[in-house]
N, C-alpha and C. Protein backbone atom coordinates (compact mmCIF):
# COMPACT_ATOMS: atom_id res chain seq x y z
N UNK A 1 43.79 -21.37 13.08
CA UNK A 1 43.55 -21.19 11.66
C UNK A 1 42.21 -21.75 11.24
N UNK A 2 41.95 -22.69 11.83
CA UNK A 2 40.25 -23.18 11.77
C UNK A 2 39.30 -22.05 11.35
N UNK A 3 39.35 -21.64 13.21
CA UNK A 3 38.62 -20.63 12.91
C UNK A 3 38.09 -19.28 11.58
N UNK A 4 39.54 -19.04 11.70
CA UNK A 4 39.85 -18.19 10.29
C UNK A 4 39.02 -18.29 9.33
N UNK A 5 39.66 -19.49 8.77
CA UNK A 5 38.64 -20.40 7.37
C UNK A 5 37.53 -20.98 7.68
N UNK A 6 36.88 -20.82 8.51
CA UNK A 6 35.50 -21.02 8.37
C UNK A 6 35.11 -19.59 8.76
N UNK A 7 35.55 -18.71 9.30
CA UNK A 7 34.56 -17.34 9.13
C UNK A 7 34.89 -17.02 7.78
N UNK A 8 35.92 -17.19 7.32
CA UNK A 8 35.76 -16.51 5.54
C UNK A 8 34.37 -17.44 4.71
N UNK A 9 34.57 -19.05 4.66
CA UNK A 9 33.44 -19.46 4.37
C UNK A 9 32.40 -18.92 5.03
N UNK A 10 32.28 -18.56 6.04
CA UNK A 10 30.86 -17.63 6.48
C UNK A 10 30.66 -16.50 6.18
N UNK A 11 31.42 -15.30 5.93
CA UNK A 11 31.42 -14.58 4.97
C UNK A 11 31.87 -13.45 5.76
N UNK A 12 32.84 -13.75 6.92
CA UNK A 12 33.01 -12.86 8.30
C UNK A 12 34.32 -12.42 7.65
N UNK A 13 35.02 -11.28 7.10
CA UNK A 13 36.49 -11.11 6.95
C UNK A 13 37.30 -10.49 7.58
N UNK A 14 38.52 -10.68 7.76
CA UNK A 14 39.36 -9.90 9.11
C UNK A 14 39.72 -8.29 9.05
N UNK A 15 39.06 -7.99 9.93
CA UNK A 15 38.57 -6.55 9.45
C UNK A 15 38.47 -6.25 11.00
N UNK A 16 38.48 -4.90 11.89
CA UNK A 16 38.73 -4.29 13.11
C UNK A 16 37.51 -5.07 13.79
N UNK A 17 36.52 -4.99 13.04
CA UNK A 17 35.39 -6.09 14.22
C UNK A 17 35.60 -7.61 14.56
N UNK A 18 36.44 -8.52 13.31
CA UNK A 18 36.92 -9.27 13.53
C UNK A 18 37.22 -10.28 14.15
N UNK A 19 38.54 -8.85 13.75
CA UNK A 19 40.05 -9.26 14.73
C UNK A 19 39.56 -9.05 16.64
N UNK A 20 38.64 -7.85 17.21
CA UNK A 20 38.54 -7.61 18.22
C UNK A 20 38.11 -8.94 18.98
N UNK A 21 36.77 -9.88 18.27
CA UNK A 21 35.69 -10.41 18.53
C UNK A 21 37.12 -11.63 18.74
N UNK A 22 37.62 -12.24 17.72
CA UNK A 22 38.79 -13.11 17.58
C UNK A 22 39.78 -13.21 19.01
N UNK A 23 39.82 -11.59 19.86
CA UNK A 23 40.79 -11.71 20.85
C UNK A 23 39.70 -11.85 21.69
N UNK A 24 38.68 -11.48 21.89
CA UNK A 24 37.50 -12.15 22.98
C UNK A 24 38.16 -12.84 23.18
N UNK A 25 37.68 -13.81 22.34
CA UNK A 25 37.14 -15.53 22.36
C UNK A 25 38.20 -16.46 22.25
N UNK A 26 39.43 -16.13 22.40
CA UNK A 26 40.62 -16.85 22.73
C UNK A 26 40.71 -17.35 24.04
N UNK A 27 39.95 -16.33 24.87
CA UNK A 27 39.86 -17.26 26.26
C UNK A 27 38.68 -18.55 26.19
N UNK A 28 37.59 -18.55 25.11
CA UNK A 28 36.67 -19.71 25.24
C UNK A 28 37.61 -21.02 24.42
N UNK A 29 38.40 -20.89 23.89
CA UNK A 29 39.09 -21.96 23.35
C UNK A 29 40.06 -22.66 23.78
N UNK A 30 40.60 -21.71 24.61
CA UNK A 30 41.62 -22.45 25.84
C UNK A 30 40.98 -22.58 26.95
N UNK A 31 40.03 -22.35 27.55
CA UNK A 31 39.01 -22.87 28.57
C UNK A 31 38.70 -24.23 28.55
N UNK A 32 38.61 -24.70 27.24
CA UNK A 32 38.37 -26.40 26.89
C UNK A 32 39.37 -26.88 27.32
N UNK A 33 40.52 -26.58 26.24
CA UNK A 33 41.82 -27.29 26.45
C UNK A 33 42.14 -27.88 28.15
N UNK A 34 42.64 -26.71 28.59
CA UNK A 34 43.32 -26.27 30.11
C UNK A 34 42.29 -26.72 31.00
N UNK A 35 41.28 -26.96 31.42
CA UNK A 35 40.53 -27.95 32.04
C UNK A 35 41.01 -29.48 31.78
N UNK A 36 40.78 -30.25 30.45
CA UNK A 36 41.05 -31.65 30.15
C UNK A 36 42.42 -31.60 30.63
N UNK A 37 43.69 -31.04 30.25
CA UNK A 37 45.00 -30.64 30.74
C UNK A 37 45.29 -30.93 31.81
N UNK A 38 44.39 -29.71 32.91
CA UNK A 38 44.79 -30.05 34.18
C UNK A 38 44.34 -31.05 34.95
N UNK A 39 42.91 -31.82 34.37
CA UNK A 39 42.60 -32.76 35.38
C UNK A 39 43.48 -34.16 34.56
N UNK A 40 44.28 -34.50 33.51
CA UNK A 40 44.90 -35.01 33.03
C UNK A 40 45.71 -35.17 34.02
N UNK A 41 46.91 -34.50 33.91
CA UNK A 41 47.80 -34.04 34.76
C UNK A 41 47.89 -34.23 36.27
N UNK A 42 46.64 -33.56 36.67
CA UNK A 42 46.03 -34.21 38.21
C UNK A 42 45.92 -35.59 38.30
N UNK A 43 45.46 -36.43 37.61
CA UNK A 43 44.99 -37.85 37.60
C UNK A 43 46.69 -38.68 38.30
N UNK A 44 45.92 -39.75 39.37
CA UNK A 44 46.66 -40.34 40.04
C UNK A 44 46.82 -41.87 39.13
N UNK A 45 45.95 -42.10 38.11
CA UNK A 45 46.06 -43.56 37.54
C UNK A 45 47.14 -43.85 36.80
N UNK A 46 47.27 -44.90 36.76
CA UNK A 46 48.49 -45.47 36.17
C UNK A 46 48.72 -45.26 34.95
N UNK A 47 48.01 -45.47 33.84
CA UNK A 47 48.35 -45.37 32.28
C UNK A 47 47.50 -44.52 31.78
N UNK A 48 48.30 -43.52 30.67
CA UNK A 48 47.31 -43.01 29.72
C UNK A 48 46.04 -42.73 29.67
N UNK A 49 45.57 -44.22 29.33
CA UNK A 49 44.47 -44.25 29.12
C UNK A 49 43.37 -43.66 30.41
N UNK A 50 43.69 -44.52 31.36
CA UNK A 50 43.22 -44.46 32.57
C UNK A 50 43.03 -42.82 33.33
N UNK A 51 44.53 -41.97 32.56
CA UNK A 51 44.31 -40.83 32.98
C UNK A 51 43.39 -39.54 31.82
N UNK A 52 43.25 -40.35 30.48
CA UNK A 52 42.67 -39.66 30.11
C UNK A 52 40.93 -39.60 30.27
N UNK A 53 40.57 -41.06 30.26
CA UNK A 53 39.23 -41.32 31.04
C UNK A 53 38.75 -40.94 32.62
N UNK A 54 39.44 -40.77 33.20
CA UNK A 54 39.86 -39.99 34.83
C UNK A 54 39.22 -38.26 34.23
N UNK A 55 40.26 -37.56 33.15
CA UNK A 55 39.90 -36.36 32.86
C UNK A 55 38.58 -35.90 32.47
N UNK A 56 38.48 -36.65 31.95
CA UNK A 56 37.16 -36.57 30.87
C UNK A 56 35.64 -36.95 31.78
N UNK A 57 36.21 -37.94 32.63
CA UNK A 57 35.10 -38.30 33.23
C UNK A 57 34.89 -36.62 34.83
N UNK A 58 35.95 -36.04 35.29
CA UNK A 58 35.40 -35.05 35.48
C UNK A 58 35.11 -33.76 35.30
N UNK A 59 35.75 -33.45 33.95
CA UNK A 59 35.62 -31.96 33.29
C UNK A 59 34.72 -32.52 32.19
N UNK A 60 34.54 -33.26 31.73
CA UNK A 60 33.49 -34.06 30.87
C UNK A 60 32.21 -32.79 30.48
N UNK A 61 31.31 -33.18 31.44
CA UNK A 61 30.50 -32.27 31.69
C UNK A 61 30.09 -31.18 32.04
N UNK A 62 30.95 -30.49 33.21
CA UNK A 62 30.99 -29.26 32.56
C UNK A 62 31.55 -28.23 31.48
N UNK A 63 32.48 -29.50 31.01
CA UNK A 63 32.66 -29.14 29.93
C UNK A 63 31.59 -28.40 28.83
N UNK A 64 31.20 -29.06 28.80
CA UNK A 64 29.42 -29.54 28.13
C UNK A 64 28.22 -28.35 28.35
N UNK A 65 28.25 -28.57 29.82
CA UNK A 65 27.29 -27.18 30.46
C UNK A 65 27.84 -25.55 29.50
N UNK A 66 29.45 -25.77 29.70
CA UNK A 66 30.04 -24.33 29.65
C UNK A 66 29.83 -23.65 27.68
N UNK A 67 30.07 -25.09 27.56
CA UNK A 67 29.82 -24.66 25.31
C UNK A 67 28.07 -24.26 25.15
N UNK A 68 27.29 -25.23 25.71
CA UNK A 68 26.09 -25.18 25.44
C UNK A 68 25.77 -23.86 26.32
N UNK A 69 26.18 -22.90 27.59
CA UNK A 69 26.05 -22.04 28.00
C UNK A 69 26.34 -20.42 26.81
N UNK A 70 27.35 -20.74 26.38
CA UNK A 70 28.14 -19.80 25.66
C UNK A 70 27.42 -20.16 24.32
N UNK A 71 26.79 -20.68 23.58
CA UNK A 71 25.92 -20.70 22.40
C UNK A 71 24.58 -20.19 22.74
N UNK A 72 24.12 -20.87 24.02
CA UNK A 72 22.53 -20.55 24.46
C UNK A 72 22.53 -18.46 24.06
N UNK A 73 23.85 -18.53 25.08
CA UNK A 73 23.74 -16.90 25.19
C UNK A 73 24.23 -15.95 23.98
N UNK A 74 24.79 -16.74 22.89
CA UNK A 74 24.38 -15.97 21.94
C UNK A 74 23.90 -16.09 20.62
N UNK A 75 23.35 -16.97 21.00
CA UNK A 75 21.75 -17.24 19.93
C UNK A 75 20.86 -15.69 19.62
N UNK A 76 20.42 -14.84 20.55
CA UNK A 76 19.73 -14.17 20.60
C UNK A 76 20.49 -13.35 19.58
N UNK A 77 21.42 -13.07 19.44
CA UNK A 77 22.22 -11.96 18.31
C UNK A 77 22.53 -12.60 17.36
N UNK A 78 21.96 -13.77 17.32
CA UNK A 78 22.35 -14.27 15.45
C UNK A 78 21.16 -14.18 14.45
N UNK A 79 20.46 -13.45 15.26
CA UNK A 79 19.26 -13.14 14.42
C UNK A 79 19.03 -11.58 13.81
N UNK A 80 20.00 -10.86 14.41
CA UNK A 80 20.39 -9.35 14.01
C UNK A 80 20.71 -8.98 12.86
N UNK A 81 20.34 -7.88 12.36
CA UNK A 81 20.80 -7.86 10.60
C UNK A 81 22.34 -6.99 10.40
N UNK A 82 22.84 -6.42 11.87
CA UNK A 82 23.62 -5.62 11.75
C UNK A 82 25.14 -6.33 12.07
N UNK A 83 26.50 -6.05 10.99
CA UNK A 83 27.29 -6.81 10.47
C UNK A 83 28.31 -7.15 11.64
N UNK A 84 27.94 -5.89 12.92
CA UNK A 84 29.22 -6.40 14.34
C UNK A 84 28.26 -7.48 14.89
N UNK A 85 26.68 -7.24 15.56
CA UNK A 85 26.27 -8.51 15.92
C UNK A 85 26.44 -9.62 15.18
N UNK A 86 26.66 -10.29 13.79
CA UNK A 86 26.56 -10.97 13.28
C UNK A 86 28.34 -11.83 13.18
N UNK A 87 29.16 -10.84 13.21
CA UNK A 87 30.33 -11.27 13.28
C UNK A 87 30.80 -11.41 14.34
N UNK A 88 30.53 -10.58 15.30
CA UNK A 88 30.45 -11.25 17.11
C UNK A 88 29.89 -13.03 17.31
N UNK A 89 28.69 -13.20 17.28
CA UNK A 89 27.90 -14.32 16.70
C UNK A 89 28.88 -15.36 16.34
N UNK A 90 29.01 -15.06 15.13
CA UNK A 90 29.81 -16.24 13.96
C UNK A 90 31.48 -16.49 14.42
N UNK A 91 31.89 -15.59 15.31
CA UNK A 91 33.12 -15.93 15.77
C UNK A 91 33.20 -16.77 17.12
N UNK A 92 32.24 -15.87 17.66
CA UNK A 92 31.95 -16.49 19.66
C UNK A 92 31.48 -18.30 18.87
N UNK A 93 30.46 -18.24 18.38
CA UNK A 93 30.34 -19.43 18.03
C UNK A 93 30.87 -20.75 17.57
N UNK A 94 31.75 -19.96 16.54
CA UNK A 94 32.93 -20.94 15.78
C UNK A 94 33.77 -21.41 16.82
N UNK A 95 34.63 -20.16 17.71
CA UNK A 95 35.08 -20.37 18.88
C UNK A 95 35.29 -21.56 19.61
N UNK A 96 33.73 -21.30 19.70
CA UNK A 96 33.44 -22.25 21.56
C UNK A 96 32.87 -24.06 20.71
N UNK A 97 32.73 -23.70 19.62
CA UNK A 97 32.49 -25.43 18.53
C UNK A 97 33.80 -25.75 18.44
N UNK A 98 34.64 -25.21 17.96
CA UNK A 98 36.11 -25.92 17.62
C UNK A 98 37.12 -26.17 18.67
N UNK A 99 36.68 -24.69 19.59
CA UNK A 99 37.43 -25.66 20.94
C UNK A 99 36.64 -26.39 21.87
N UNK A 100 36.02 -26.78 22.09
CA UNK A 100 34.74 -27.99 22.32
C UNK A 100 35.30 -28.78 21.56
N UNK A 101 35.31 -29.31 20.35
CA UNK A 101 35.72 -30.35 19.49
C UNK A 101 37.28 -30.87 19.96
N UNK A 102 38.02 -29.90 20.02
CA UNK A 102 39.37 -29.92 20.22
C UNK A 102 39.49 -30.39 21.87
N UNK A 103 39.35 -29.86 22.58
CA UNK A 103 39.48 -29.98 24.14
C UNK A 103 38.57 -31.40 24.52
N UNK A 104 37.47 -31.70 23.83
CA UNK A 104 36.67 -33.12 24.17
C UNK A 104 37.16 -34.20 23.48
N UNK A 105 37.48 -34.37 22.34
CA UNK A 105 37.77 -34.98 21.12
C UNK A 105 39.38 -35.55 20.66
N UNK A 106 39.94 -33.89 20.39
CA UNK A 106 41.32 -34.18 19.77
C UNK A 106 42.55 -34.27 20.60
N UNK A 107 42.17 -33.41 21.68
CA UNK A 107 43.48 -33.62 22.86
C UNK A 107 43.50 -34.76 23.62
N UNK A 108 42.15 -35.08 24.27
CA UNK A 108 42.38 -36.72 24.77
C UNK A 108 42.61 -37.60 23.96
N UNK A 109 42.45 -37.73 22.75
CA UNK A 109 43.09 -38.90 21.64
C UNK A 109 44.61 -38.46 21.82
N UNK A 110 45.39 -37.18 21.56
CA UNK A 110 46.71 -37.11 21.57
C UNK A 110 46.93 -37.15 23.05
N UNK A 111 46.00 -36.88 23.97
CA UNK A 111 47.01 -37.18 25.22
C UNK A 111 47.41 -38.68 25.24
N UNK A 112 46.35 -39.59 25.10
CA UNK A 112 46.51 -40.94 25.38
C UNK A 112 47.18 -41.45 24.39
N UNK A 113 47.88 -41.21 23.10
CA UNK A 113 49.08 -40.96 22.73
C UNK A 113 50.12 -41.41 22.99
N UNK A 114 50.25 -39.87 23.46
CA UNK A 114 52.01 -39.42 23.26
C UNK A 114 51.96 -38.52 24.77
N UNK A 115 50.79 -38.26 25.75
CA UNK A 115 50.63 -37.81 27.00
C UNK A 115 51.91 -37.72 27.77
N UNK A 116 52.26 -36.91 28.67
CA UNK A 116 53.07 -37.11 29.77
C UNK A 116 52.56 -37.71 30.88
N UNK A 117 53.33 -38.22 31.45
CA UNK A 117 52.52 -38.78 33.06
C UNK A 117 52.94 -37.60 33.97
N UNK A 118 51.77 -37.59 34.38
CA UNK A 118 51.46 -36.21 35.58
C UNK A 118 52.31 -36.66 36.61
N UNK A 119 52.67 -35.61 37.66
CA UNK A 119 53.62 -35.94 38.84
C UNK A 119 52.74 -36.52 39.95
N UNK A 120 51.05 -35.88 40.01
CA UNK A 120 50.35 -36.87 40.78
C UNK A 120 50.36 -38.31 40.32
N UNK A 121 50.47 -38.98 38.93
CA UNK A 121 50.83 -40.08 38.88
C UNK A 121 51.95 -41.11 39.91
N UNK A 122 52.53 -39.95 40.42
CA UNK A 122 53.71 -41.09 40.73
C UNK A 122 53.26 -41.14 42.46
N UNK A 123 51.84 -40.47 42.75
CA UNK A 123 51.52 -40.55 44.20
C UNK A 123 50.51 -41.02 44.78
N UNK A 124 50.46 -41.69 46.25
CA UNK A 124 48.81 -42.07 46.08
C UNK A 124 47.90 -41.01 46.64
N UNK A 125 46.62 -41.38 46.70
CA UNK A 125 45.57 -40.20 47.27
C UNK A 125 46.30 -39.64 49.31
N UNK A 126 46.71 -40.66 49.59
CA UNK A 126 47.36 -40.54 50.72
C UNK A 126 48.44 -39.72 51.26
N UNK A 127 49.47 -40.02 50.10
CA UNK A 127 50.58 -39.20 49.86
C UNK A 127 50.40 -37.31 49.67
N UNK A 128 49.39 -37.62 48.42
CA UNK A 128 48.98 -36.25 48.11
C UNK A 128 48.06 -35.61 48.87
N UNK A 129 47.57 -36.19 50.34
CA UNK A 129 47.28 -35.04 51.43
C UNK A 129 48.45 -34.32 52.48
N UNK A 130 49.70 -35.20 52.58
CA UNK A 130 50.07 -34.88 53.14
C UNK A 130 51.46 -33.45 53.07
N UNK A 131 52.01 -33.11 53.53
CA UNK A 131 52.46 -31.35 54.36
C UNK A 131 53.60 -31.70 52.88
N UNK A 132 54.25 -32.31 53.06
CA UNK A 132 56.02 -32.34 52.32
C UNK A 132 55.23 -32.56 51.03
N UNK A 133 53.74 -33.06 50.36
CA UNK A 133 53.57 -33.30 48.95
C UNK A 133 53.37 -32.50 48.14
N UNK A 134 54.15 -31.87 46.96
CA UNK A 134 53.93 -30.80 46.09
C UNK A 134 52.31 -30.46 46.40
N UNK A 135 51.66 -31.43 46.07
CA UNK A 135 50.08 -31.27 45.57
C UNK A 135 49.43 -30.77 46.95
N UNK A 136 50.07 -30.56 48.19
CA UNK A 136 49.49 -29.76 49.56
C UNK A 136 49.06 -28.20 48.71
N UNK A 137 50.16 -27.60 47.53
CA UNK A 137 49.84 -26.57 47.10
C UNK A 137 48.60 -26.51 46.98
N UNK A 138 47.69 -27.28 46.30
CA UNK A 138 46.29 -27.05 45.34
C UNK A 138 45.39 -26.48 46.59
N UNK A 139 45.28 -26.46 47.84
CA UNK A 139 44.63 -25.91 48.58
C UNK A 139 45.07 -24.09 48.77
N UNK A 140 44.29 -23.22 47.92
CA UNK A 140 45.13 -21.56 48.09
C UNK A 140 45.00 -21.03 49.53
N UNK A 141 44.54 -21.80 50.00
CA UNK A 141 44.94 -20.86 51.25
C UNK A 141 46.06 -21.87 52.18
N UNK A 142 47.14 -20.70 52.25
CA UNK A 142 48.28 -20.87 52.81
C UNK A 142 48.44 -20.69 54.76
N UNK A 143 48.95 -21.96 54.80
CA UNK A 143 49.10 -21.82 56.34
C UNK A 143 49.26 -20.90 56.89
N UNK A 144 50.05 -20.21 56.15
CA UNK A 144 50.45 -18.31 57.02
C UNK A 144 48.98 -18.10 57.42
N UNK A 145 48.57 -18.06 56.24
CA UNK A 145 47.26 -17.31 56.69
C UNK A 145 46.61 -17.52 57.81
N UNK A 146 46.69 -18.72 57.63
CA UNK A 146 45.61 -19.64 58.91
C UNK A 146 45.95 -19.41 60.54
N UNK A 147 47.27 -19.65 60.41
CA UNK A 147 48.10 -18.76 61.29
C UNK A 147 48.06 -17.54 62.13
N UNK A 148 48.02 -16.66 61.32
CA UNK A 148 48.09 -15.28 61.74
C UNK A 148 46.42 -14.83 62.18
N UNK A 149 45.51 -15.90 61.90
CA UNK A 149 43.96 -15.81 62.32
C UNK A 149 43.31 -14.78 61.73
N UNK A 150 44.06 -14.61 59.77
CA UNK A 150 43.80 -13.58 59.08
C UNK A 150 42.29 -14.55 58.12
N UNK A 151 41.88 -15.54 58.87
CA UNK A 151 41.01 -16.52 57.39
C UNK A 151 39.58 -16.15 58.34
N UNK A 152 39.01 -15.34 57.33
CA UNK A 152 36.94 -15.32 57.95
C UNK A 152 36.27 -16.63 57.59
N UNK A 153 35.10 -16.85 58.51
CA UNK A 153 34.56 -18.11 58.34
C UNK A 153 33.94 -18.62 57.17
N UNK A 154 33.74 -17.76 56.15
CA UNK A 154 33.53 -17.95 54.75
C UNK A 154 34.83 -18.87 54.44
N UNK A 155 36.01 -18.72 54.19
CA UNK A 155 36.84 -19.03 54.10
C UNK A 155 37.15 -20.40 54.38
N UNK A 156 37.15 -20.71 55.59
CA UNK A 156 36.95 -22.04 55.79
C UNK A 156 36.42 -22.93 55.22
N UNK A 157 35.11 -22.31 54.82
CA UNK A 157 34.07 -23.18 54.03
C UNK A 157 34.68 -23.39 53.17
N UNK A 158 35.66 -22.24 51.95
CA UNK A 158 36.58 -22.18 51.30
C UNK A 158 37.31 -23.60 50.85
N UNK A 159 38.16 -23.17 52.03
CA UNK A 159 39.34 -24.35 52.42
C UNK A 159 38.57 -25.63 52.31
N UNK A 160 37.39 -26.27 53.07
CA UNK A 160 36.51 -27.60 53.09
C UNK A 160 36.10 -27.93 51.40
N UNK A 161 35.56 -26.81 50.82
CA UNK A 161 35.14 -27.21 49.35
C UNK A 161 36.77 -27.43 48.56
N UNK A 162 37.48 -26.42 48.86
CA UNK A 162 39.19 -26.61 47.91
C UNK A 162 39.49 -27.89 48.23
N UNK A 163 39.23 -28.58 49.87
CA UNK A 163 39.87 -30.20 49.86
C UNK A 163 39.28 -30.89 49.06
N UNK A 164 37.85 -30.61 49.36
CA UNK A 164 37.30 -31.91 48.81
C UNK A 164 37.25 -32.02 47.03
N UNK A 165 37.45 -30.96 46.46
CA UNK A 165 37.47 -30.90 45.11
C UNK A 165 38.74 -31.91 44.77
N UNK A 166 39.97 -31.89 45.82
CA UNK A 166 41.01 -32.03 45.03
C UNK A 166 40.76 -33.36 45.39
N UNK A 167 40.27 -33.85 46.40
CA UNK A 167 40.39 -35.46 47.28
C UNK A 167 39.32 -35.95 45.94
N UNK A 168 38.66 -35.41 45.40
CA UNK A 168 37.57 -35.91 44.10
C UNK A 168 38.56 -36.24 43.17
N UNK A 169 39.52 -35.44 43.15
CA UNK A 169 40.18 -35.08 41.60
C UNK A 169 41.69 -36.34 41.37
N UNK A 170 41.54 -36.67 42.76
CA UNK A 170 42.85 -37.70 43.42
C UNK A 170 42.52 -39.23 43.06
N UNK A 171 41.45 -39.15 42.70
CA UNK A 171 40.74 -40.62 42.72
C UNK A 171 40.67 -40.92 41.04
């Protein structure tokens, strides 16, 4: 609803260009969220706090990269006199500011809250390498695969960057 009321204060009204521009950009607003979320969630530390500073400290920034990416790129059409570039513009924009605000700002204050403790919470970095630990999932490539000698050597490389992301994300 944010959004909403500030494109009417901008002078954008819900109208077929809109509404279209509006279903874009629903994926740039949950892009914030669902990053802080999952590395929340991922976090092996003990309290709240600890897991919300854990999150933040690694979706943090690209966090950051990804809003300032998505404004850079459409700067160039807010200078157009014609009323779809301009409401494209004023929505992508509003967008990717309020969920930026929301996903950096308002969800880690309510996670550290009223947060759930993640199920990697209850494991150590040790635990969560090994075969029987839910979190063996986070690597997508599945033993079958590996198995059946269906994985190209790209792949591997694959598999080496998927560990080490998560062995980052464990800490």
């Amino acid at each position: 609803t944010g959004v909403i009321g500030f494109m009417y204060l901008w002078g954008v009204y819900l109208d077929t260009i809109s509404m279209i521009t509006l279903l874009m950009s629903i994926a740039f607003s949950v892009e914030f969220s669902s990053h802080v979320t999952f590395a929340y969630v991922m976090s092996v530390s003990k309290t709240r706090d600890d897991q919300v500073t854990h999150a933040l400290s690694i979706v943090g920034y690209p966090l950051v990269q990804f809003g300032i990416a998505v404004v850079l790129g459409i700067v160039p059409i807010a200078f157009s006199n014609t009323y779809i570039f301009q409401a494209f513009f004023k929505t992508i924009f509003l967008t990717t500011v309020i969920g930026f605000l929301h996903g950096s700002m308002v969800l880690p204050v309510v996670l550290s809250l009223i947060g759930i403790r993640g199920k990697a919470s209850n494991y150590s970095k040790a635990e969560c390498e090994t075969e029987e630990s839910p979190f063996s999932a986070l690597n997508p490539l599945s033993d079958v695969i590996k198995e059946k000698g269906m994985l190209p050597d790209n792949l591997e490389l694959n598999a080496k960057l998927t560990t080490d992301v998560r062995d980052h994300m464990l800490y």
